[in-house]
PDB file of N, CA and C in Angstrom:
ATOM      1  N   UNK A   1      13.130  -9.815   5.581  1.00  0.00           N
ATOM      2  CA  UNK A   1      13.803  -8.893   4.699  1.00  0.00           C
ATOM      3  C   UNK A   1      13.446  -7.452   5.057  1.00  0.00           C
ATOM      4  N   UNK A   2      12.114  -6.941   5.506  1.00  0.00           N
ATOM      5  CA  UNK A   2      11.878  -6.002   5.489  1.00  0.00           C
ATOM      6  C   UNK A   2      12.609  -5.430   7.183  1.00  0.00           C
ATOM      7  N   UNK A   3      12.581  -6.132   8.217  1.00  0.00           N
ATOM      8  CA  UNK A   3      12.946  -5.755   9.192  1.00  0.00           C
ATOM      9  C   UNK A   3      14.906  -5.384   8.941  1.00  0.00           C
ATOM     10  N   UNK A   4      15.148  -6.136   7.894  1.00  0.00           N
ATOM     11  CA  UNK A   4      16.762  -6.208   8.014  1.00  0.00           C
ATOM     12  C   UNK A   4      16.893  -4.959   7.050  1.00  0.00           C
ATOM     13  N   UNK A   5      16.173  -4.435   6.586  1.00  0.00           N
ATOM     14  CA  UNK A   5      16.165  -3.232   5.491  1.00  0.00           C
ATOM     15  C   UNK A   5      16.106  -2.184   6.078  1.00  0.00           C
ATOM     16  N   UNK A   6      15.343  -1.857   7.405  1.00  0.00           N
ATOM     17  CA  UNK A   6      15.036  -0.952   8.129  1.00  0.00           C
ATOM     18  C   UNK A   6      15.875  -0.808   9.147  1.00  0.00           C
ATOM     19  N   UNK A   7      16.857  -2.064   9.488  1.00  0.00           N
ATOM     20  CA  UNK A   7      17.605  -1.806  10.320  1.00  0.00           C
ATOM     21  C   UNK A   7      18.952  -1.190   9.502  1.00  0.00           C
ATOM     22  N   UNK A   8      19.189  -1.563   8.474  1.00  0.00           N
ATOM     23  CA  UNK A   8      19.734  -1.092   7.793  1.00  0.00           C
ATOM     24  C   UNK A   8      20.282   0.448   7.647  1.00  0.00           C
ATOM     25  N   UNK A   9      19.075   0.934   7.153  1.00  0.00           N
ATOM     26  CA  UNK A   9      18.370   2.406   7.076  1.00  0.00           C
ATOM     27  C   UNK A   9      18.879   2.986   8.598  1.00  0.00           C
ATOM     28  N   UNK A  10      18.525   2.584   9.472  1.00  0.00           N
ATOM     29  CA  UNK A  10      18.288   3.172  10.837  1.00  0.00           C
ATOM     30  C   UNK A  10      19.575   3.050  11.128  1.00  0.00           C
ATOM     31  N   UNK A  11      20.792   2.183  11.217  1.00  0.00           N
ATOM     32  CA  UNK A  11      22.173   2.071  11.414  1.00  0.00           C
ATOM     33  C   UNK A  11      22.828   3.135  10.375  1.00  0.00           C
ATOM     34  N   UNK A  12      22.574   3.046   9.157  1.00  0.00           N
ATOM     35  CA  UNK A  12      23.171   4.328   8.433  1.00  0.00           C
ATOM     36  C   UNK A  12      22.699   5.488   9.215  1.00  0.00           C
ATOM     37  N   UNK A  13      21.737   5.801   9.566  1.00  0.00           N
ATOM     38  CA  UNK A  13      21.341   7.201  10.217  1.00  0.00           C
ATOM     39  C   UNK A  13      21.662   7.563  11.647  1.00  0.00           C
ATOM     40  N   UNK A  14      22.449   6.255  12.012  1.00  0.00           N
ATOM     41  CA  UNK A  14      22.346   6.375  13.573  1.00  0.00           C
ATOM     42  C   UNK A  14      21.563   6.519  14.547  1.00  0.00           C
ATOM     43  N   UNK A  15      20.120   5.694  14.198  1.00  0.00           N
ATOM     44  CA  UNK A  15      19.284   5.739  14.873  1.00  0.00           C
ATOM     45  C   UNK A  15      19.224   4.238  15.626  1.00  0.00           C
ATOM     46  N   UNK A  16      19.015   4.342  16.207  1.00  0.00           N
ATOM     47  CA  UNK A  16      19.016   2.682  17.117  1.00  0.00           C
ATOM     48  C   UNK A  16      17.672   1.813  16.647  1.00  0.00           C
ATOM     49  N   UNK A  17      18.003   0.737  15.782  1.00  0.00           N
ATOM     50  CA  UNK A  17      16.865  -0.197  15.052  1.00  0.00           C
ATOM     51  C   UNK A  17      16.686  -0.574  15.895  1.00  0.00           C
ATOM     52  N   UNK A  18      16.434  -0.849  17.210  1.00  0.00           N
ATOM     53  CA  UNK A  18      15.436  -1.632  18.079  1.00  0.00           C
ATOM     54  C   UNK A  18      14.750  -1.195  18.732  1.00  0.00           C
ATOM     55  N   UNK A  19      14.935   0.434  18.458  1.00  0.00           N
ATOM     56  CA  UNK A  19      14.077   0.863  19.199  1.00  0.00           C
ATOM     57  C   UNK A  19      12.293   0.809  18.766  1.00  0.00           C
ATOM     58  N   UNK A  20      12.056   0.278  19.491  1.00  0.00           N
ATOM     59  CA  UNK A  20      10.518  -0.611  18.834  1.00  0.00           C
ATOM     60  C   UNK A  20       9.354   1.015  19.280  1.00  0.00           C
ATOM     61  N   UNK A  21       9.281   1.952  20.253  1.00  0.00           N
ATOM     62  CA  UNK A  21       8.732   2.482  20.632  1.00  0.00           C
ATOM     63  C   UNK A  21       8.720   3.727  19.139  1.00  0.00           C
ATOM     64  N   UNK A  22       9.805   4.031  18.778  1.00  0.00           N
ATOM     65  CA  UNK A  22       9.897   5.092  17.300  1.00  0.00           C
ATOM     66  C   UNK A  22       9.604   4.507  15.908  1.00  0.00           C
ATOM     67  N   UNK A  23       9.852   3.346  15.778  1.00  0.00           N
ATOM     68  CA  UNK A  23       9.381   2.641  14.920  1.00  0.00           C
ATOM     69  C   UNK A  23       7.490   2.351  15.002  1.00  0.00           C
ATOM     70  N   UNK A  24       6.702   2.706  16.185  1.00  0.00           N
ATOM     71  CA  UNK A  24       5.791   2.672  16.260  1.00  0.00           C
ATOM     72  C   UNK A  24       4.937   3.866  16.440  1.00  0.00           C
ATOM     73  N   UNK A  25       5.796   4.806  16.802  1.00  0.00           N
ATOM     74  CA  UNK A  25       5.428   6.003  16.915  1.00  0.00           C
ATOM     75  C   UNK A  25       5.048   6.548  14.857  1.00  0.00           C
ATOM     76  N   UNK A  26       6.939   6.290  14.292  1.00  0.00           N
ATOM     77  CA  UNK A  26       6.566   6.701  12.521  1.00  0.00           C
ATOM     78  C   UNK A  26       5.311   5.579  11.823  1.00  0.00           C
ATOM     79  N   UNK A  27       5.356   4.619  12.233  1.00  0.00           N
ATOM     80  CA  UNK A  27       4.660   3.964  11.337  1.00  0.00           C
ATOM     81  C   UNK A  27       3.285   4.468  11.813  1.00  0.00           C
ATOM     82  N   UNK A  28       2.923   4.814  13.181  1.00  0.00           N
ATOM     83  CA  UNK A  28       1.309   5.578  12.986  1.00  0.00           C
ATOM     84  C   UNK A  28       0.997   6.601  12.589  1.00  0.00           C
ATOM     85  N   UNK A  29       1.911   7.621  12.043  1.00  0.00           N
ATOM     86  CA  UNK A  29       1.742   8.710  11.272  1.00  0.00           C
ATOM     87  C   UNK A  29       1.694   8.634  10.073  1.00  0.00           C
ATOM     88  N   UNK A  30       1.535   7.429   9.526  1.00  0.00           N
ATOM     89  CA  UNK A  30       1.695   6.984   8.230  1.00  0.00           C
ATOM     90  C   UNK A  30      -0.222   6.895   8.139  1.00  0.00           C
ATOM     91  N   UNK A  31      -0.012   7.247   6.519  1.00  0.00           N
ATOM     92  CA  UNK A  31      -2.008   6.970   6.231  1.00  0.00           C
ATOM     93  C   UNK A  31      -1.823   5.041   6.077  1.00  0.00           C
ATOM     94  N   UNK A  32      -2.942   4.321   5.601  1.00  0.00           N
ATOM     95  CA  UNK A  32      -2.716   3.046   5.142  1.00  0.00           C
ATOM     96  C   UNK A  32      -2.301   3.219   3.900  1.00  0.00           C
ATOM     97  N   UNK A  33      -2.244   3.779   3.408  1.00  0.00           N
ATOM     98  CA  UNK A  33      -1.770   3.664   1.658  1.00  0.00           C
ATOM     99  C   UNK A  33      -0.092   3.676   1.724  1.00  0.00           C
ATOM    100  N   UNK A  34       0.210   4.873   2.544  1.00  0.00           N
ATOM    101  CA  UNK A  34       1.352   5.437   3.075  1.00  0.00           C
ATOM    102  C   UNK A  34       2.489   3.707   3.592  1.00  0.00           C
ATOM    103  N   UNK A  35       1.730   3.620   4.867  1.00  0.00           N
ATOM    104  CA  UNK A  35       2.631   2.311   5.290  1.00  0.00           C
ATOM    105  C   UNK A  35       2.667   1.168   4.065  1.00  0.00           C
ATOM    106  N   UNK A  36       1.671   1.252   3.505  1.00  0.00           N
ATOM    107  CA  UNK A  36       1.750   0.281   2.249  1.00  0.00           C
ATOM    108  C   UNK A  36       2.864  -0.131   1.588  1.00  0.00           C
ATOM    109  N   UNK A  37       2.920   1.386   0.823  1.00  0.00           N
ATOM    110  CA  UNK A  37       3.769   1.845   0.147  1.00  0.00           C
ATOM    111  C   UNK A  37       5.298   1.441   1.230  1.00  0.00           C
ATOM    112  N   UNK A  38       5.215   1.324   2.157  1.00  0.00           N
ATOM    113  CA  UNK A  38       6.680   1.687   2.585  1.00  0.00           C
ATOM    114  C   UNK A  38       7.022   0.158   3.264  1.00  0.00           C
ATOM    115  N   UNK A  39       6.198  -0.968   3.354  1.00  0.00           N
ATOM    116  CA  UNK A  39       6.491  -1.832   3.349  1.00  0.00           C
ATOM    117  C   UNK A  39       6.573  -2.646   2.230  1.00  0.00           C
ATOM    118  N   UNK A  40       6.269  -2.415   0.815  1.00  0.00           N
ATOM    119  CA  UNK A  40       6.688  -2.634  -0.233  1.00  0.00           C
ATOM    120  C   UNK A  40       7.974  -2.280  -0.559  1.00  0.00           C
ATOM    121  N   UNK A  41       8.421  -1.142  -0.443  1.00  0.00           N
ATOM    122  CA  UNK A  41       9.381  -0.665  -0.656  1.00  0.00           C
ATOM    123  C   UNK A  41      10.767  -1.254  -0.162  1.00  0.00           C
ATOM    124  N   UNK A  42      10.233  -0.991   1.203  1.00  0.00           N
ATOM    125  CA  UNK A  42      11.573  -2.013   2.103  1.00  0.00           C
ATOM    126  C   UNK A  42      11.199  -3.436   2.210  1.00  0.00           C
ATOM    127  N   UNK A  43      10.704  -3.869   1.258  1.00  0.00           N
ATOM    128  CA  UNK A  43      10.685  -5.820   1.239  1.00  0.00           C
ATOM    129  C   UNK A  43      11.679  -5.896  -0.032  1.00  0.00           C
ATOM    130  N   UNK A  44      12.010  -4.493  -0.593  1.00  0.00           N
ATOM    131  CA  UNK A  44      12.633  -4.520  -1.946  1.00  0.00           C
ATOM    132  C   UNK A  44      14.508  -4.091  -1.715  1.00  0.00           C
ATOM    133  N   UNK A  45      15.370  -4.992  -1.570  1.00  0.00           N
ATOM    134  CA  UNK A  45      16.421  -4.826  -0.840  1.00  0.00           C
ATOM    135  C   UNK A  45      17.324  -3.578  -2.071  1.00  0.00           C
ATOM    136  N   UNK A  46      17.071  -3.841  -3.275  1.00  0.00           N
ATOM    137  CA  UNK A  46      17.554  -3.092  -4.110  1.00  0.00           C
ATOM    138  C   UNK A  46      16.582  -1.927  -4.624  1.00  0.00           C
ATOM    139  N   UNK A  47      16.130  -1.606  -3.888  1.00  0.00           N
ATOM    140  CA  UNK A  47      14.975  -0.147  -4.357  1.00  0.00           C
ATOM    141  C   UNK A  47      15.488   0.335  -2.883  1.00  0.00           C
ATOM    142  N   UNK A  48      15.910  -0.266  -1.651  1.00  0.00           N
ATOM    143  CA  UNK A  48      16.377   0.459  -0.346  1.00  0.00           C
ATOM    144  C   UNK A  48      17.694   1.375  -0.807  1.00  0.00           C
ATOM    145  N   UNK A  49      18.781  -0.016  -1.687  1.00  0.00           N
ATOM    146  CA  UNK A  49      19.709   0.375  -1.851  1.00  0.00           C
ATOM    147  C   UNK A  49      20.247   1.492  -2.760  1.00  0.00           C
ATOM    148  N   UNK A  50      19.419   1.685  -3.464  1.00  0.00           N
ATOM    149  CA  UNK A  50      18.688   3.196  -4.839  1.00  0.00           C
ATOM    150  C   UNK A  50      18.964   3.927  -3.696  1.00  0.00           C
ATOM    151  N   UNK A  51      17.900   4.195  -2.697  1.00  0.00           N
ATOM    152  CA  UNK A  51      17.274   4.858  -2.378  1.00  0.00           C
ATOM    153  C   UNK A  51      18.576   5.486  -1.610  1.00  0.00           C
ATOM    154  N   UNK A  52      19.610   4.992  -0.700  1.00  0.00           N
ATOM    155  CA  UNK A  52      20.375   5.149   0.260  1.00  0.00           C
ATOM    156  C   UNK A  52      21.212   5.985  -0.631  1.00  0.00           C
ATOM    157  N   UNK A  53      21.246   5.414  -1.994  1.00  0.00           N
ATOM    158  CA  UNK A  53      22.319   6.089  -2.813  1.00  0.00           C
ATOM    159  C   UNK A  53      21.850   7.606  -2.839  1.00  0.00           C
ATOM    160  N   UNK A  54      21.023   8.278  -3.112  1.00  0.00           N
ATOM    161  CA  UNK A  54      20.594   9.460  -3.672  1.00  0.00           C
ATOM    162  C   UNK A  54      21.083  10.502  -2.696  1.00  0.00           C
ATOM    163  N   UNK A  55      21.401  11.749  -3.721  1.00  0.00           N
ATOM    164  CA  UNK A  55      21.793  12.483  -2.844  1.00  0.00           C
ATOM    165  C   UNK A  55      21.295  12.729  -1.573  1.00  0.00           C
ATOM    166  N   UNK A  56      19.786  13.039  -1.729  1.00  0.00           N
ATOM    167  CA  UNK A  56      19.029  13.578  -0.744  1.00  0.00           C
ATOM    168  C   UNK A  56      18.770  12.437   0.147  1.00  0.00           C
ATOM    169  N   UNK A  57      19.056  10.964   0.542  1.00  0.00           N
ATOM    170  CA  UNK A  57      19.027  10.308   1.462  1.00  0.00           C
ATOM    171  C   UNK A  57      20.657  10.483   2.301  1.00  0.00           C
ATOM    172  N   UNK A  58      21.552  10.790   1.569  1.00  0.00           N
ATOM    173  CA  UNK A  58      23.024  11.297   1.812  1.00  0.00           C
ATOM    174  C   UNK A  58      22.999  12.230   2.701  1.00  0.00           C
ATOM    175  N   UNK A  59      22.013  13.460   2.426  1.00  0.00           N
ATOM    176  CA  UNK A  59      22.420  14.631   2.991  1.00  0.00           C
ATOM    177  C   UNK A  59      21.563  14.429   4.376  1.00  0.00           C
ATOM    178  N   UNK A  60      20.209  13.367   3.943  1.00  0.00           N
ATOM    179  CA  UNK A  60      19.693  13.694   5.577  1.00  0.00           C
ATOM    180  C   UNK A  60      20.641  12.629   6.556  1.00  0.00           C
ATOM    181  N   UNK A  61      21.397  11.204   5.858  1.00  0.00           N
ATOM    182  CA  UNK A  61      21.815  11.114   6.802  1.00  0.00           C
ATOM    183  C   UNK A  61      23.350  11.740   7.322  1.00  0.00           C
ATOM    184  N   UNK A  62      23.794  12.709   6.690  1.00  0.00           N
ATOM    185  CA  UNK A  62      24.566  13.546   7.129  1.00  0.00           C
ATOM    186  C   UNK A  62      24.125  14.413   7.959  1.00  0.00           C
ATOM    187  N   UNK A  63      22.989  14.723   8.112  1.00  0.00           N
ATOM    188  CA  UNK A  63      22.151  15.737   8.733  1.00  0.00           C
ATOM    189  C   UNK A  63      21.676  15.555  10.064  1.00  0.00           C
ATOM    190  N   UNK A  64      21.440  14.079  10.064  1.00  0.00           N
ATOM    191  CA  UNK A  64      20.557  13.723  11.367  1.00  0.00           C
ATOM    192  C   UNK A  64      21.083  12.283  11.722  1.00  0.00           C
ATOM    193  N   UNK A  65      21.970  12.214  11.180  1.00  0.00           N
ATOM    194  CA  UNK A  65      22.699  10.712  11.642  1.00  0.00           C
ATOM    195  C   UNK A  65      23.617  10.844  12.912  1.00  0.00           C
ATOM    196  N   UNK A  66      23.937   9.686  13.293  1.00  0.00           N
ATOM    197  CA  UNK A  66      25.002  10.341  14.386  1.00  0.00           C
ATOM    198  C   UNK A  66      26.282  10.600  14.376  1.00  0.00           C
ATOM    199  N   UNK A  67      26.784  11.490  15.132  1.00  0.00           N
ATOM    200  CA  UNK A  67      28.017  12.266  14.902  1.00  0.00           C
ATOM    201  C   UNK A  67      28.962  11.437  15.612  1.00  0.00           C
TER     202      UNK A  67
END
């Protein structure tokens, strides 16, 4: 669930979900509390889907998604 949540995320933004090298790069900038938190989050298919809704997930992926 959590991998299909993130690919999710990453296809709305136009970022390429397989890329395994950026996905490893964000998750080590994360503290442990941090990744915690964010694999809780995305094991939660309807707290992703909140989340996608909000404006401010809208505007970044208008922002930085692909054109």
């Amino acid at each position: 669930m959590l991998n299909r949540n993130l690919e999710e995320i990453a296809k709305k933004a136009g970022v390429n979900p397989n890329d395994e090298q950026l996905k490893q790069q964000l998750l080590s900038s994360l503290s442990k509390e941090d990744k915690e938190k964010l694999v809780k989050l995305l094991s939660n298919r309807q707290a992703v889907d909140e989340i996608l809704k909000t404006p401010q997930a809208q505007e970044l992926i208008r922002k930085y998604g692909k054109k």
